[in-house]
Each structure stands twice: as structure tokens, then as C-alpha cells.
N, C-alpha and C. Protein backbone atom coordinates (compact mmCIF):
# COMPACT_ATOMS: atom_id res chain seq x y z
N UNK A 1 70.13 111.35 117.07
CA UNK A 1 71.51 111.80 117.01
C UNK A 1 72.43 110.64 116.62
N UNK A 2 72.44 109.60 117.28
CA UNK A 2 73.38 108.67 117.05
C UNK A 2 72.84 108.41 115.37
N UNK A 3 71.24 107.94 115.14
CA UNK A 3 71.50 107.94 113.35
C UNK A 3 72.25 108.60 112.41
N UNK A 4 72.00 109.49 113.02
CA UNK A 4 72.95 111.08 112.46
C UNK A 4 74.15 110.70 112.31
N UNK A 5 75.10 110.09 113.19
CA UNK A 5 76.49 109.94 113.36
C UNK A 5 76.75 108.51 112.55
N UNK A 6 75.70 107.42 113.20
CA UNK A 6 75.93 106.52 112.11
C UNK A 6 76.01 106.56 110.35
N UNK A 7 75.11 107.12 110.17
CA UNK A 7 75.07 107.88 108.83
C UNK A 7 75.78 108.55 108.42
N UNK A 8 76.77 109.41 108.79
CA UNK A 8 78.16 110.03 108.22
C UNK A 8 79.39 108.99 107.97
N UNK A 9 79.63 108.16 109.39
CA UNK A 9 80.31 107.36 109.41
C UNK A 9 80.48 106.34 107.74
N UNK A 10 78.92 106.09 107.85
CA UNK A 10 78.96 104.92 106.70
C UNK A 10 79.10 105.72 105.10
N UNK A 11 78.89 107.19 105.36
CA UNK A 11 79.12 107.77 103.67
C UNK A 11 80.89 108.00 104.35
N UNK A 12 81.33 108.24 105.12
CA UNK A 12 82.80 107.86 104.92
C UNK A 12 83.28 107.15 104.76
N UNK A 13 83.29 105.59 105.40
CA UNK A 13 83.00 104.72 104.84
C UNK A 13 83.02 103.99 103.23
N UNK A 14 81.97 104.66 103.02
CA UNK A 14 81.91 104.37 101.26
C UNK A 14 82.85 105.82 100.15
N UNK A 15 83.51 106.64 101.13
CA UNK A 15 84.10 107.23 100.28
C UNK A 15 85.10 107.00 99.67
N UNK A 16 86.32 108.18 98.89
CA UNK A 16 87.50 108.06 98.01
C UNK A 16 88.37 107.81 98.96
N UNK A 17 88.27 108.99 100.02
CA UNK A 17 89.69 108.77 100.55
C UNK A 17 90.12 107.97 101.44
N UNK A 18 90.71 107.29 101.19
CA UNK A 18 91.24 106.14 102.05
C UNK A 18 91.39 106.35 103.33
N UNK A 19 92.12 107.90 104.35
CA UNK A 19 92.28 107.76 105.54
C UNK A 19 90.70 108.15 106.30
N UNK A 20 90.20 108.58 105.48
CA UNK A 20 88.59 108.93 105.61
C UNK A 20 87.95 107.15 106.01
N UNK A 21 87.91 106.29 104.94
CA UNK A 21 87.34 105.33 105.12
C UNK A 21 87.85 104.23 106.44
N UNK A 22 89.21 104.31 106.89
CA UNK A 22 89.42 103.50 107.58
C UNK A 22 89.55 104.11 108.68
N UNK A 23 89.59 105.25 109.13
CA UNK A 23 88.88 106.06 110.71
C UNK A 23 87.61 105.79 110.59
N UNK A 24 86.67 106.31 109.75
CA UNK A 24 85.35 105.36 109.75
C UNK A 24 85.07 104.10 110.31
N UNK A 25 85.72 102.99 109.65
CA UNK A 25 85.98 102.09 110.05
C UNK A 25 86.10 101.48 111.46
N UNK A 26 87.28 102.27 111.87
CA UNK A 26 87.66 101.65 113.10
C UNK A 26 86.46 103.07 114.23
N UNK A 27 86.04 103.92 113.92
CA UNK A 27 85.19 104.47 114.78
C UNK A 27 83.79 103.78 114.58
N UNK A 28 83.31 102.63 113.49
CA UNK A 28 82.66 101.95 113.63
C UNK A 28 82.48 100.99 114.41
N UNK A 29 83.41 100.38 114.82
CA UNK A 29 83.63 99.06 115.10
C UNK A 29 83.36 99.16 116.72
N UNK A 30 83.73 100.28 117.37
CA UNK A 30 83.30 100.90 118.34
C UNK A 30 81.71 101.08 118.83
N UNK A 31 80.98 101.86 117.84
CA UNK A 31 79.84 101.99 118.12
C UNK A 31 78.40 101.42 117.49
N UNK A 32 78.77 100.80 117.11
CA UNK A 32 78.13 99.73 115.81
C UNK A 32 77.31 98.86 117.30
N UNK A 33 75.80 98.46 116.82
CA UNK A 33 75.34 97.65 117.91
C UNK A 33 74.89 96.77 116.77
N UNK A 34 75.02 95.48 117.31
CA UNK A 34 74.66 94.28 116.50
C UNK A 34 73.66 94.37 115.49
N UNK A 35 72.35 94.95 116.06
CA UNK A 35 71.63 95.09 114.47
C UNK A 35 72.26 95.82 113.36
N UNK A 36 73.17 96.18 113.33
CA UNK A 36 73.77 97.57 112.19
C UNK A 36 74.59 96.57 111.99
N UNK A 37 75.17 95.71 112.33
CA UNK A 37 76.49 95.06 111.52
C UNK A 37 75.92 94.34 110.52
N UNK A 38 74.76 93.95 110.28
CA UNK A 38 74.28 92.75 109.37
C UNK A 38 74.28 93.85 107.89
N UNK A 39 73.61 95.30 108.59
CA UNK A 39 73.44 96.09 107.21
C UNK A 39 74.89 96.39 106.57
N UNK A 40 75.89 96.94 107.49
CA UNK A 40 77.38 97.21 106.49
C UNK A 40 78.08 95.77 106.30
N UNK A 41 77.52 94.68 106.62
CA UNK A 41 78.61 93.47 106.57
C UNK A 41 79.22 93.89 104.59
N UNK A 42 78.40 94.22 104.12
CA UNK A 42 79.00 94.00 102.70
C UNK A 42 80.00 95.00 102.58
N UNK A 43 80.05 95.93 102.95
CA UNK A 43 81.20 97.25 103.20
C UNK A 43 82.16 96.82 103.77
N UNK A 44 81.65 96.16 105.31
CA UNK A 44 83.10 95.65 105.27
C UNK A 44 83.64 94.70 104.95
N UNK A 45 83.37 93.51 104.06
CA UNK A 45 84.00 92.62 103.31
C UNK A 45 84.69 93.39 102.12
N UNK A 46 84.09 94.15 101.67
CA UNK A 46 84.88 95.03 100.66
C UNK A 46 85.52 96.03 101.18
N UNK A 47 85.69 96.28 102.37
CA UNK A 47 87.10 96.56 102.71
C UNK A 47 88.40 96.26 103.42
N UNK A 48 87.94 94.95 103.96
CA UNK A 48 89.08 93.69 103.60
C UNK A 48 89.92 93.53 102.54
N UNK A 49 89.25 93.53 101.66
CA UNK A 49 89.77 93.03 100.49
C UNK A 49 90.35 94.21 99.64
N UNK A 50 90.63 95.29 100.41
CA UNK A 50 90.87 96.79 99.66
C UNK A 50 92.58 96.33 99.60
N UNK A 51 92.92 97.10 98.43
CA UNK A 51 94.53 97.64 98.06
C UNK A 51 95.01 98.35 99.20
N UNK A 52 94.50 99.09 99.58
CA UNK A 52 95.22 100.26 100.73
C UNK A 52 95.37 99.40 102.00
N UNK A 53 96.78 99.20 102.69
CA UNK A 53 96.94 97.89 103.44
C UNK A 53 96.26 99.31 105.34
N UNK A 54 96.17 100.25 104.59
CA UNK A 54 95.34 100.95 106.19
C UNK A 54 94.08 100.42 106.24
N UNK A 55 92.91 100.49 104.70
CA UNK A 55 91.98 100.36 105.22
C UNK A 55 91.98 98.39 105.10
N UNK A 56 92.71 98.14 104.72
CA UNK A 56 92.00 96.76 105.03
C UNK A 56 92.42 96.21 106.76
N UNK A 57 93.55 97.11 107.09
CA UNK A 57 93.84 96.54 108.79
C UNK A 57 92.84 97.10 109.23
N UNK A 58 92.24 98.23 109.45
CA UNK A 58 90.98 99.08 110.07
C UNK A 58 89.75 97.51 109.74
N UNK A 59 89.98 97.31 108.87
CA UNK A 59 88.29 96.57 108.65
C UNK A 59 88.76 94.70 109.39
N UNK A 60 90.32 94.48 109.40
CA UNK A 60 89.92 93.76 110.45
C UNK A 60 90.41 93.74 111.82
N UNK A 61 90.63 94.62 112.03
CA UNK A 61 90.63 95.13 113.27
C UNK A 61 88.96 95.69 114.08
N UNK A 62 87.93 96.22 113.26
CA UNK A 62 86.97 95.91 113.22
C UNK A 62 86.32 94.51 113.19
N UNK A 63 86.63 93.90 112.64
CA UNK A 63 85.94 92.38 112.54
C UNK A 63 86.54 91.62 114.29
N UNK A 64 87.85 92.23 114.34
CA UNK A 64 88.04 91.69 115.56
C UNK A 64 87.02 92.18 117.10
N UNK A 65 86.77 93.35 116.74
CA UNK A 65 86.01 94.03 117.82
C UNK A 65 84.11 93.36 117.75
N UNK A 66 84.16 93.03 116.51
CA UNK A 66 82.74 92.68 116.25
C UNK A 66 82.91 91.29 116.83
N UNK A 67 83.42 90.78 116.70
CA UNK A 67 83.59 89.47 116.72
C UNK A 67 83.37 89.10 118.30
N UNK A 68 83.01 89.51 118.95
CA UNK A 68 82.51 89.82 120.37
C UNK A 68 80.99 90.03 120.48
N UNK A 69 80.84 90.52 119.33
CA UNK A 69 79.20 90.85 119.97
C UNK A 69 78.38 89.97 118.87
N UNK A 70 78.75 89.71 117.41
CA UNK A 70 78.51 89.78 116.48
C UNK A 70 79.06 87.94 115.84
N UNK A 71 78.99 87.34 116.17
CA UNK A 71 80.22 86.37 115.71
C UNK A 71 79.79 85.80 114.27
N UNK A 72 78.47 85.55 114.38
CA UNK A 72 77.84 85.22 113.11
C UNK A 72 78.17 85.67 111.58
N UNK A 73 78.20 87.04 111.80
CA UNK A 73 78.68 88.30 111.15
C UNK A 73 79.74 87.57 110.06
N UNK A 74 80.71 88.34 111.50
CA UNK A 74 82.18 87.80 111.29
C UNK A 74 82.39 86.74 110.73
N UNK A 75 82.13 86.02 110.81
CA UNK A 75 82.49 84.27 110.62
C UNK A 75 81.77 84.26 108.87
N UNK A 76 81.25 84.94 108.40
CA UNK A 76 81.27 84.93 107.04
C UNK A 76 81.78 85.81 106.01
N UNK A 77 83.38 86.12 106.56
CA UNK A 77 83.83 86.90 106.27
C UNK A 77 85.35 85.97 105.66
N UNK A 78 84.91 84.97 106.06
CA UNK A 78 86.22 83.92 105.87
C UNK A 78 87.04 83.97 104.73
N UNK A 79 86.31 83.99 103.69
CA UNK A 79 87.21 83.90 102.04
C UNK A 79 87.85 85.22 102.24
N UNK A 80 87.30 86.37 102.67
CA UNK A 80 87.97 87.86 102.53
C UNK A 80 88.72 87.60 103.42
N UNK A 81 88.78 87.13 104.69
CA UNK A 81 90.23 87.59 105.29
C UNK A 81 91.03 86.77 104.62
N UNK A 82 90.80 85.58 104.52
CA UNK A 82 91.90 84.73 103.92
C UNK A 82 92.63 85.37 102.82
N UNK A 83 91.76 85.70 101.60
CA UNK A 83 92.59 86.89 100.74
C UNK A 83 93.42 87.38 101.33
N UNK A 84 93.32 88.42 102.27
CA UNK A 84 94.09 89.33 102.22
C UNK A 84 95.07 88.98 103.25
N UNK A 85 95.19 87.79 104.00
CA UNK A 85 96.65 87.57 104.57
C UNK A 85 97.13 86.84 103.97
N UNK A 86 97.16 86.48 102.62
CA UNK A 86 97.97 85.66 102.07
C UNK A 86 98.55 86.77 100.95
């Protein structure tokens, strides 16, 4: 079941619509257990770095929640956040 849920999450995630991808997002960041962050780390660096200023707060607002369990992760995420607060 939970694959199940993880697996929707992440094709929302990778979808068009923006409020789609960044509820994804932040309902990730929630239930995400450390082995799964290494697989979307590239999703969410690319959605840091997104135009839409929702999903890029969702993804670090996520990075902030990971960043607790995960730090490794996170911490190579550096050039993308920097982008996008400047």
C-alpha cells in the first residue's frame, strides 16, 4: 500500500500541473523514509530550481523536513538552492 501511494505521489510529482506537483511535494517530505530520498533527490533539485515560486517553496520546504533525517541528501542540493534565493 504505501508503494502504491508513494508511486502516485512521485507521477504527481513529475507532472504539468504545478499545484499537483508541489502538494506532492510537500506530502512527500512527510512520508518519504530515507532510502526513497536518494531515488527522487534529482526531482527534487529540479524542483528547486522551477519558475513556479509554489513549487519551488514546496521543494524547499521539503529539503527542510529532510534535512532531519536525510542530511547528506540535502546538503547536495547547494548550487539549487542558492539559485533560487538569489
Amino acid at each position: 500500500v504505501v508503494f502504491i501511494c508513494m508511486s502516485c505521489l512521485m507521477k504527481d510529482m513529475t507532472g504539468k500541473n504545478d499545484c499537483y506537483r508541489a502538494n506532492a511535494i510537500r506530502t512527500l517530505s512527510r512520508v518519504l523514509d530515507p532510502a526513497m530520498a536518494a531515488q527522487i533527490d534529482r526531482y527534487l533539485k529540479t524542483a528547486i530550481v522551477d519558475k513556479n515560486p509554489f513549487v519551488a517553496s514546496a521543494a524547499l520546504v521539503c529539503g527542510n523536513h529532510l534535512l532531519r533525517s536525510v542530511p547528506e541528501v540535502v546538503k547536495r542540493w547547494v548550487n539549487e538552492i542558492q539559485e533560487t534565493v538569489q
